[in-house]
Each structure stands twice: as C-alpha cells, then as structure tokens.
C-alpha atoms as a PDB file:
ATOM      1  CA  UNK A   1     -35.336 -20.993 -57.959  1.00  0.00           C
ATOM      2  CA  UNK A   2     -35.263 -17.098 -57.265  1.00  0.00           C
ATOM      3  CA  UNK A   3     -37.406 -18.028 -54.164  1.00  0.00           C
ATOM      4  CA  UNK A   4     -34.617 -20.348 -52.931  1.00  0.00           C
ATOM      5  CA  UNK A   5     -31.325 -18.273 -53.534  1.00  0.00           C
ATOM      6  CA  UNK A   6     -33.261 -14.972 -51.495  1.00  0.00           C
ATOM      7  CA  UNK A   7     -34.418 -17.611 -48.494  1.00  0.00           C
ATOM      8  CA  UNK A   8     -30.503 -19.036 -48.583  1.00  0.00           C
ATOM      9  CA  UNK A   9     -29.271 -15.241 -48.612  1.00  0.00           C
ATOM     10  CA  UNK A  10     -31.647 -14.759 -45.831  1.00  0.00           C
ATOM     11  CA  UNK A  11     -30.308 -17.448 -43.871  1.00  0.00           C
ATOM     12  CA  UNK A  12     -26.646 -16.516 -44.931  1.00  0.00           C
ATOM     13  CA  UNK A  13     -27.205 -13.228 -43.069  1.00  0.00           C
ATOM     14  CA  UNK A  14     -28.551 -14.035 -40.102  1.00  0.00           C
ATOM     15  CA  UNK A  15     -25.369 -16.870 -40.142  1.00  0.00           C
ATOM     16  CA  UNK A  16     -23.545 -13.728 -40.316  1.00  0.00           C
ATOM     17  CA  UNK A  17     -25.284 -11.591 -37.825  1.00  0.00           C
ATOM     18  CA  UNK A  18     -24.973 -14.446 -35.599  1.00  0.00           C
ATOM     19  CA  UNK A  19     -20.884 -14.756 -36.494  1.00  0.00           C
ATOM     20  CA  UNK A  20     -21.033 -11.065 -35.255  1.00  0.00           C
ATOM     21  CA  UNK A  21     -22.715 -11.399 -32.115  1.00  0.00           C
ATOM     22  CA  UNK A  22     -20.083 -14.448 -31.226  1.00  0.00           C
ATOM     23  CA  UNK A  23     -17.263 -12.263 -32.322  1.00  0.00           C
ATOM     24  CA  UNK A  24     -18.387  -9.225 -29.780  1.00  0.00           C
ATOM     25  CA  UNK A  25     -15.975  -7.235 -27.462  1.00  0.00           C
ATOM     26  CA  UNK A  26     -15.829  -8.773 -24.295  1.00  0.00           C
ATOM     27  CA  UNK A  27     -16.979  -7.736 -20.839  1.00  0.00           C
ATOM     28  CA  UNK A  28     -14.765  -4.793 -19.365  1.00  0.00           C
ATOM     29  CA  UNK A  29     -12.090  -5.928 -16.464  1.00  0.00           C
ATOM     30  CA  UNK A  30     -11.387  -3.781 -13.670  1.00  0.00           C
ATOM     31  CA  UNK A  31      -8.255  -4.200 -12.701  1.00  0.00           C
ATOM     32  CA  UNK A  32      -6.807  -3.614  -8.265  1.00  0.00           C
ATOM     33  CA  UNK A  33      -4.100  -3.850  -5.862  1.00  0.00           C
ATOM     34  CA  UNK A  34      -3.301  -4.572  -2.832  1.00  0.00           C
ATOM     35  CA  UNK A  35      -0.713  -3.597   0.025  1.00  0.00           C
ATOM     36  CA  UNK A  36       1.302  -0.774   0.940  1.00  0.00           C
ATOM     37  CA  UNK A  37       2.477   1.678  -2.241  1.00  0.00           C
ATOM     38  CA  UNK A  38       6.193   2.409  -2.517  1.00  0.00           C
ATOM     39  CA  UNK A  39       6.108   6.086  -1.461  1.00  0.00           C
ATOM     40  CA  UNK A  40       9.329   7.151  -3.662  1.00  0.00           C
ATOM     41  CA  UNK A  41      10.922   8.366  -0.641  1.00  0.00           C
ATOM     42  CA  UNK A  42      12.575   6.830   2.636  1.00  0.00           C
ATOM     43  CA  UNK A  43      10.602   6.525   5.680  1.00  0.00           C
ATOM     44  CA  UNK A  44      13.172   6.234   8.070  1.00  0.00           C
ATOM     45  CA  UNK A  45      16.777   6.500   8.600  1.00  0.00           C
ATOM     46  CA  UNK A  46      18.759   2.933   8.802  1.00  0.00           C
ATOM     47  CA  UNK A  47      20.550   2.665  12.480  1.00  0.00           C
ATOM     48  CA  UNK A  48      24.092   1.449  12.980  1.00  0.00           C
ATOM     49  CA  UNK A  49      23.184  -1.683  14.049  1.00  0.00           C
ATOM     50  CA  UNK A  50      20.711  -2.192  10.524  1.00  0.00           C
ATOM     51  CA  UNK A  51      21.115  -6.072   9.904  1.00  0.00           C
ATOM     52  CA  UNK A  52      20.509  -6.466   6.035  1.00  0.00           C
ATOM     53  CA  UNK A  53      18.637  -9.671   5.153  1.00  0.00           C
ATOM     54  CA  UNK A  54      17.911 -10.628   1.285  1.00  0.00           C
ATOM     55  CA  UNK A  55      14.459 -11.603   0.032  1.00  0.00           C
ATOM     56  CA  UNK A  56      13.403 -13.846  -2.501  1.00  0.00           C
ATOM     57  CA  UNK A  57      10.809 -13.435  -4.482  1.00  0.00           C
ATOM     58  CA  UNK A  58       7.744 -15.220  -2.886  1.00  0.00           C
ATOM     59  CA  UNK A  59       6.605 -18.158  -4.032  1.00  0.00           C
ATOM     60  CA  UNK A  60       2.763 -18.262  -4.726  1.00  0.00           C
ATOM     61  CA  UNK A  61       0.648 -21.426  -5.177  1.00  0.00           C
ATOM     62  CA  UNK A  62       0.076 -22.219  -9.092  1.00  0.00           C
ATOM     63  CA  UNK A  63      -3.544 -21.117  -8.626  1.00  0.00           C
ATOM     64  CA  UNK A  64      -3.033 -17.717  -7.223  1.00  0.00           C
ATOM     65  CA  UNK A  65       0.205 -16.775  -8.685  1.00  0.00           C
ATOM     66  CA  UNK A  66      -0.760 -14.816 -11.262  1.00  0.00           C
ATOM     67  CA  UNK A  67      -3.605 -11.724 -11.627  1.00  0.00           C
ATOM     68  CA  UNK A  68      -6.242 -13.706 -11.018  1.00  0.00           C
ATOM     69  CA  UNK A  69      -8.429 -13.492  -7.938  1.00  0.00           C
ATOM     70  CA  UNK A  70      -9.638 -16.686  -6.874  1.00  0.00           C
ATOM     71  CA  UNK A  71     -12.822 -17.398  -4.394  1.00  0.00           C
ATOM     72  CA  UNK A  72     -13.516 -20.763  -2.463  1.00  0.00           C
ATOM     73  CA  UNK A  73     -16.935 -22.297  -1.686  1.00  0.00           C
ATOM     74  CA  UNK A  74     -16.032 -25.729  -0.154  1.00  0.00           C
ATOM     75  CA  UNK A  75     -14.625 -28.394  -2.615  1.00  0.00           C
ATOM     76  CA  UNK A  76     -15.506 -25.326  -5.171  1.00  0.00           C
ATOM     77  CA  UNK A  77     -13.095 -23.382  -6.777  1.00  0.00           C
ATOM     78  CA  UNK A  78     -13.801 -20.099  -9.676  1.00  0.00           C
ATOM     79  CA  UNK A  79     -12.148 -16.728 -10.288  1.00  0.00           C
ATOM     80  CA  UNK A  80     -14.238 -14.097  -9.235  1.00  0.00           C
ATOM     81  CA  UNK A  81     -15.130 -12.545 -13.215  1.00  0.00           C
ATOM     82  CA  UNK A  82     -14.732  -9.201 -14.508  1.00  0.00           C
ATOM     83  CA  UNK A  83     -11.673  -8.236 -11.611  1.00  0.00           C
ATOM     84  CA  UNK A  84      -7.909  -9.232 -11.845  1.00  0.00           C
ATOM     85  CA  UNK A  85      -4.782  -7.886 -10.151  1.00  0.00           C
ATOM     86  CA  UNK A  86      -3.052  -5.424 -12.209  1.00  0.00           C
ATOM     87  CA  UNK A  87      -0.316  -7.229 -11.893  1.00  0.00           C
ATOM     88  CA  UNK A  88       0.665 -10.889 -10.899  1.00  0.00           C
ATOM     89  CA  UNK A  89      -0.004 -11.556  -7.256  1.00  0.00           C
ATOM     90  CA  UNK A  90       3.059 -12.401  -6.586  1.00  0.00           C
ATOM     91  CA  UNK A  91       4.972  -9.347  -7.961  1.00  0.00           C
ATOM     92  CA  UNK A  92       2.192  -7.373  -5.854  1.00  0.00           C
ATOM     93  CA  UNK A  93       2.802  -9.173  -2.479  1.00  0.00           C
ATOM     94  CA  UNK A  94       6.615  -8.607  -3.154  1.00  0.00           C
ATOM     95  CA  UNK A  95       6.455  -4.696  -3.629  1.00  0.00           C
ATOM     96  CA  UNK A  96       4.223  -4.275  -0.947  1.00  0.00           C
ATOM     97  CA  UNK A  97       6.101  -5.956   1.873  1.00  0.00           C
ATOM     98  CA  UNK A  98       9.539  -4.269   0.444  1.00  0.00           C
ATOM     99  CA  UNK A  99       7.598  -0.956   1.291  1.00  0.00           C
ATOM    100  CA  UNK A 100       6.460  -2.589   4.507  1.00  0.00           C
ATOM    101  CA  UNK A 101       9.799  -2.614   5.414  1.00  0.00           C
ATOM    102  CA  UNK A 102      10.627   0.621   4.704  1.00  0.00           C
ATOM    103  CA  UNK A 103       8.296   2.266   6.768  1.00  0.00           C
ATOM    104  CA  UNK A 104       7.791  -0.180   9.606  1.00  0.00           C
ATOM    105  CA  UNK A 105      10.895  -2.124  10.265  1.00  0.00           C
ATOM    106  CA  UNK A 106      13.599  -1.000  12.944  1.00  0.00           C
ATOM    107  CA  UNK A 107      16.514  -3.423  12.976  1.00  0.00           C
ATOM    108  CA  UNK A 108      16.575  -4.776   9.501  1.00  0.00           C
ATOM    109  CA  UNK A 109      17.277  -3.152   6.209  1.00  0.00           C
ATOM    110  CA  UNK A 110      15.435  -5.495   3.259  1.00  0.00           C
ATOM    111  CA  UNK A 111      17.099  -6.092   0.448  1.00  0.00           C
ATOM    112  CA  UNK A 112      14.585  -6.802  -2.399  1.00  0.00           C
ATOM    113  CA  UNK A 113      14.943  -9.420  -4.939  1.00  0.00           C
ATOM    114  CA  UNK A 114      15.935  -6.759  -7.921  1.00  0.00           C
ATOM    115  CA  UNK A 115      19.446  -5.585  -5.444  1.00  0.00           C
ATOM    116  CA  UNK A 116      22.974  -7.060  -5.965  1.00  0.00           C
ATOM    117  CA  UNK A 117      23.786  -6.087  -2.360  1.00  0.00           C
ATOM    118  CA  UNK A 118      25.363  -8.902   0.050  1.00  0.00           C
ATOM    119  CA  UNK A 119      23.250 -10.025   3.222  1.00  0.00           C
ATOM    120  CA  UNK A 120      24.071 -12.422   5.898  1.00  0.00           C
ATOM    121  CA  UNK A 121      20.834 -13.819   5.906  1.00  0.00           C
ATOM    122  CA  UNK A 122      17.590 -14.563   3.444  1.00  0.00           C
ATOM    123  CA  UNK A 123      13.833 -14.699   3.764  1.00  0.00           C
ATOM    124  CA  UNK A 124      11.885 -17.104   2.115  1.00  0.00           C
ATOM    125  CA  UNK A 125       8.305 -16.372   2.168  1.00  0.00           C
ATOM    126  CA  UNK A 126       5.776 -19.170   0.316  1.00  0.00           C
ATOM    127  CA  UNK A 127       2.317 -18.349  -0.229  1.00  0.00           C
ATOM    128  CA  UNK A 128       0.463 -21.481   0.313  1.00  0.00           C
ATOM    129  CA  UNK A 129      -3.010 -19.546   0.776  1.00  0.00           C
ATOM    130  CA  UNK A 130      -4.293 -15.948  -0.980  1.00  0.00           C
ATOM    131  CA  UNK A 131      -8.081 -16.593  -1.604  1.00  0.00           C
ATOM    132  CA  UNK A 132     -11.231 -15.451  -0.588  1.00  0.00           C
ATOM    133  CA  UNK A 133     -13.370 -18.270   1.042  1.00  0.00           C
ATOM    134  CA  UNK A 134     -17.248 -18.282   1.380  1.00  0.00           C
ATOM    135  CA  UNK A 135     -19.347 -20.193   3.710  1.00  0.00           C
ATOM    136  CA  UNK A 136     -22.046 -20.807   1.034  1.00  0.00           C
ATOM    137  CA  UNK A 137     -22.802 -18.991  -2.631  1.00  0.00           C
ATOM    138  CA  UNK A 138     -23.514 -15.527  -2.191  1.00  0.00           C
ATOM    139  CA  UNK A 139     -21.888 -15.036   1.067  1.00  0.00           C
ATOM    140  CA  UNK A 140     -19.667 -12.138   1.923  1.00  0.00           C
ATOM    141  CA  UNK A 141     -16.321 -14.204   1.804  1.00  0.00           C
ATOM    142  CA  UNK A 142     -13.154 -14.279   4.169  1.00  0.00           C
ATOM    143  CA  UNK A 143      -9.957 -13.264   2.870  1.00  0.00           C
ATOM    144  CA  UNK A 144      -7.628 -15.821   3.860  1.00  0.00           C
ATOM    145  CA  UNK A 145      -3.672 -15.643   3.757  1.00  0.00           C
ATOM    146  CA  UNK A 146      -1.350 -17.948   5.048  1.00  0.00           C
ATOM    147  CA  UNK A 147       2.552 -18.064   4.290  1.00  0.00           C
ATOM    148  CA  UNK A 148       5.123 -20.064   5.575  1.00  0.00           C
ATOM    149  CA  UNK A 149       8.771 -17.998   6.579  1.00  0.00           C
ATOM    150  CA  UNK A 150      11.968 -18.957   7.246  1.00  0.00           C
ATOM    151  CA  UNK A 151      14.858 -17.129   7.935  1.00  0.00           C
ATOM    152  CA  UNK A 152      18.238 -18.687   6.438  1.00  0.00           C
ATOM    153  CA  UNK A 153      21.772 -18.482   6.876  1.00  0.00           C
ATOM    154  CA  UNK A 154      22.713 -17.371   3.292  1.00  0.00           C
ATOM    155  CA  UNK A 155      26.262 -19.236   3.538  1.00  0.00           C
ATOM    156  CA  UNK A 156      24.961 -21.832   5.112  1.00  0.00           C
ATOM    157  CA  UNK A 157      22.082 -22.546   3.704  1.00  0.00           C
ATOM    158  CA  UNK A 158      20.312 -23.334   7.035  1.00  0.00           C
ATOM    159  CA  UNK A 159      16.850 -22.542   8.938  1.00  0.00           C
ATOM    160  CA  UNK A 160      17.427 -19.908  11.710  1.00  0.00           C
ATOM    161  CA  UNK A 161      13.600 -19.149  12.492  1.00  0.00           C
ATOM    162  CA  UNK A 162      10.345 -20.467  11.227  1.00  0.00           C
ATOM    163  CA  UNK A 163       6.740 -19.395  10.931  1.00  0.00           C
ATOM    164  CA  UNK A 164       3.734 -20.363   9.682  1.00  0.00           C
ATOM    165  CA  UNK A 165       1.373 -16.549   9.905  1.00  0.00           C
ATOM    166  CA  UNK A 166      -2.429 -16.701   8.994  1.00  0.00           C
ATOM    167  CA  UNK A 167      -4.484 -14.195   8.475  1.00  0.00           C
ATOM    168  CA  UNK A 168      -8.082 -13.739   8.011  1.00  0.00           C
ATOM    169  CA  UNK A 169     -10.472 -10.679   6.525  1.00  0.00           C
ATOM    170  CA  UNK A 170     -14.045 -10.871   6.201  1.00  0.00           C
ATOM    171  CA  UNK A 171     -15.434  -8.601   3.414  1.00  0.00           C
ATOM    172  CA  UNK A 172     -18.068  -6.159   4.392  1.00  0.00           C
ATOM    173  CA  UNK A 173     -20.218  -7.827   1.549  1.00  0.00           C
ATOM    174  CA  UNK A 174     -20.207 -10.095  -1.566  1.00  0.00           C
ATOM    175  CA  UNK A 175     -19.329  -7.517  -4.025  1.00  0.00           C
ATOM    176  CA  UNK A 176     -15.323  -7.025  -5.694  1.00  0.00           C
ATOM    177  CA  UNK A 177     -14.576  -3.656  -4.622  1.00  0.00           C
ATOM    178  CA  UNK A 178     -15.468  -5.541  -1.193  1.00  0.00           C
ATOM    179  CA  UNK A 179     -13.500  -7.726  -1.687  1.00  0.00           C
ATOM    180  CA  UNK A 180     -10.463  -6.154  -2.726  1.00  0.00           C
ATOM    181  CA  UNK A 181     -10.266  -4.087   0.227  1.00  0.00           C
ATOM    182  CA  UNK A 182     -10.311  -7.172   2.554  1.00  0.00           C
ATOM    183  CA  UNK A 183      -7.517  -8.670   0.344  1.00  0.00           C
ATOM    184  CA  UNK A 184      -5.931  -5.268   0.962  1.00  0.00           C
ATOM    185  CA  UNK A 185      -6.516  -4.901   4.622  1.00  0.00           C
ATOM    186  CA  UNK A 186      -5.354  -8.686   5.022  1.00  0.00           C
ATOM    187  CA  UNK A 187      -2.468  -8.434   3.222  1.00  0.00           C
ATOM    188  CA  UNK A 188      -1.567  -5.098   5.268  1.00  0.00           C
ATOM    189  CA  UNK A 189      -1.528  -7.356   8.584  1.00  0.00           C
ATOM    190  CA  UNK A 190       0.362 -10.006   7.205  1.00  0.00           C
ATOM    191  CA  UNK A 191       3.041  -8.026   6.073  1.00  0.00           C
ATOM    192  CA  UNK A 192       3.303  -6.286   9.115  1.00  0.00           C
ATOM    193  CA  UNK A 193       3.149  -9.297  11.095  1.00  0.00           C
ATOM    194  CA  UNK A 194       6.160 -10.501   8.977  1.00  0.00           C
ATOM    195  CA  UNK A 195       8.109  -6.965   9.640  1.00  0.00           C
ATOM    196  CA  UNK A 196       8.010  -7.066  13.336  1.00  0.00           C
ATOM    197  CA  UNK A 197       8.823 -10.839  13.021  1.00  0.00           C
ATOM    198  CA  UNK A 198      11.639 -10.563  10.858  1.00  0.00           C
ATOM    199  CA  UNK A 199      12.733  -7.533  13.007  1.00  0.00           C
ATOM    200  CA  UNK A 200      12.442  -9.625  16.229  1.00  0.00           C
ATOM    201  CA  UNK A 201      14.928 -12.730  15.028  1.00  0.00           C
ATOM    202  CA  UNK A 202      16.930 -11.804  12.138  1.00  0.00           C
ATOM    203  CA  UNK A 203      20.953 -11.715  13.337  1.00  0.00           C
ATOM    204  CA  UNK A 204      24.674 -10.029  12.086  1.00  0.00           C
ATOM    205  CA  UNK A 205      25.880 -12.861  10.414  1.00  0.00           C
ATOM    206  CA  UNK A 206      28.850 -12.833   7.778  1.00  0.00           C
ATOM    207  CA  UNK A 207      27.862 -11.589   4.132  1.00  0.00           C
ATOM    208  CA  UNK A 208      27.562 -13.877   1.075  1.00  0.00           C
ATOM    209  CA  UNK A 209      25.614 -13.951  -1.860  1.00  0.00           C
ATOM    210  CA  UNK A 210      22.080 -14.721  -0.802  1.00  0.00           C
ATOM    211  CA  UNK A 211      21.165 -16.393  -4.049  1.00  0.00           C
END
C-alpha cells in the first residue's frame, strides 16, 4: 500500500510539473511602427489660399485592422509571430498621413479625425490591402498596400475625385525587422502619393460639418 501512495505522489508531481510547464510565460513580442512621426512642431506655414479638407478615420480590412501583422503565401494566410504594431494599424496609418500632411502638402490644410473644425470637403481613405505577400515559404515578402480615395463634397455628400493607389515594397529578407521597414518605407510612398494627390484636386467649397 505504502508502495502505491509514493508511485501516485510520484505521478501527482510530475502532473504538476507538467501543469507548470503548460502554465509558462509566453514568448516575448516586439512591438513597431510605421510612417512618418508627428514632429510636435509645424513644418510649414498654411498659405492664403489653404483649402481645409476633413479626414475620416481610415477604414482597414477586418484582417489587418488591428496590431497584427499579417503575411500572404497564396491561398495562405498567418500573422507573422512574436511582432505586432504598437498600436492598431489603423490608428497608425491615420497619424502618419496627418503628419504627412504637415510636412509635405502645399494647398491643403488636413483636418484630422480628432478636430471639430468645418471643411468643405472630406477624404475617405479604405484600406483594402496592408500585408506582406511571399512568393513561396521562406521568401523575402512584398509589402503590398492598396487604398481606395475619394474626395467628397461634405454638404453634398458627393464623389469629386477618385483613386485607387498601390504600392509595393520588397523586404531586403525574410526576417521582421525586414519587414517592418518595407511596411514603413511602403507606407511612406503611399502617403505621399495621397498628399500630392489630395493637393492636386481638392477645391474651396462652402463649409459644413464633414461628419
């Protein structure tokens, strides 16, 4: 009888040991972002002729819209482990092309989705792409981005200009920090792709709440 209770402690430990293992810390995250930082200062002085224009927050696809970072092989779909924005994608892409504006932009004054301030006209950016795409496992990947924007009439409620942009980084290699700079460098382009764009057709039009 002895023999038996000490061979069921035994095995009551190891259960234990085991329970311990199970119930271990789990791998570290790094956490990155992307895109121009806000500075804390203005770049450049607004003209006379600024024409203010009101952006919404993008919209993100459901798979991409928060801190994850997401990588493509084909029909295949997995977040890349142990690496997450440190904050939602969305709120990222957001700051960084309201500080895109800041520095780059030479008609328009942006006003970001956290102002009260009245603007003629509203951008609508959706995010129908931010993922990094590999030709087969192991790969260095392509950073791909592709947004749909509009310009609207904010009284109206009406398209003025439309355009689909797409951009595309290849990562140096198939390793996060990688990575993360060719989400970086892509999302640099786009942005200023959208800045000269937005610069280019946005018009004066009467003032009303954009949202």
């Amino acid at each position: 009888m002895i023999r038996i209770l000490k061979a069921a402690a035994a095995v009551a430990a190891v259960a234990v040991l085991g329970g311990c293992s199970l119930l271990s810390s789990p791998d570290p995250v790094q956490l990155y972002r992307f895109g121009n930082l806000p500075s804390g200062v203005s770049e450049r002085e607004s003209p006379a002729s600024t024409v203010q224009v009101a952006m919404r927050r993008p919209e993100f696809a459901q798979a991409v819209r928060e801190d994850r970072i997401l990588g493509v092989t084909g029909t295949e779909a997995a977040y890349i482990k142990g690496a997450r924005w440190v904050s939602s994608a969305d709120i990222l892409f957001s700051d960084a092309l309201e500080s895109a504006f800041a520095a780059q932009a030479t008609r328009v004054r942006l006003v970001g989705p956290r102002e009260l301030t009245r603007a003629g006209q509203a951008l609508d950016i959706d995010v129908r792409t931010f993922e990094a795409r590999y030709s087969s496992p192991g790969s260095a990947p392509v950073v791909t981005i592709i947004a749909r924007v509009r310009l609207l009439n904010a009284q109206e409620r009406s398209v003025t200009a439309e355009r689909v942009f797409t951009v595309e980084q290849r990562a140096s290699e198939n390793r996060v920090g990688s990575i993360v700079s060719a989400f970086d460098e892509a999302t640099r382009d786009i942005h200023g792709q959208i800045v000269a764009w937005t610069d280019q057709n946005a018009r004066a039009m009467p003032t009303t709440l954009a949202n």
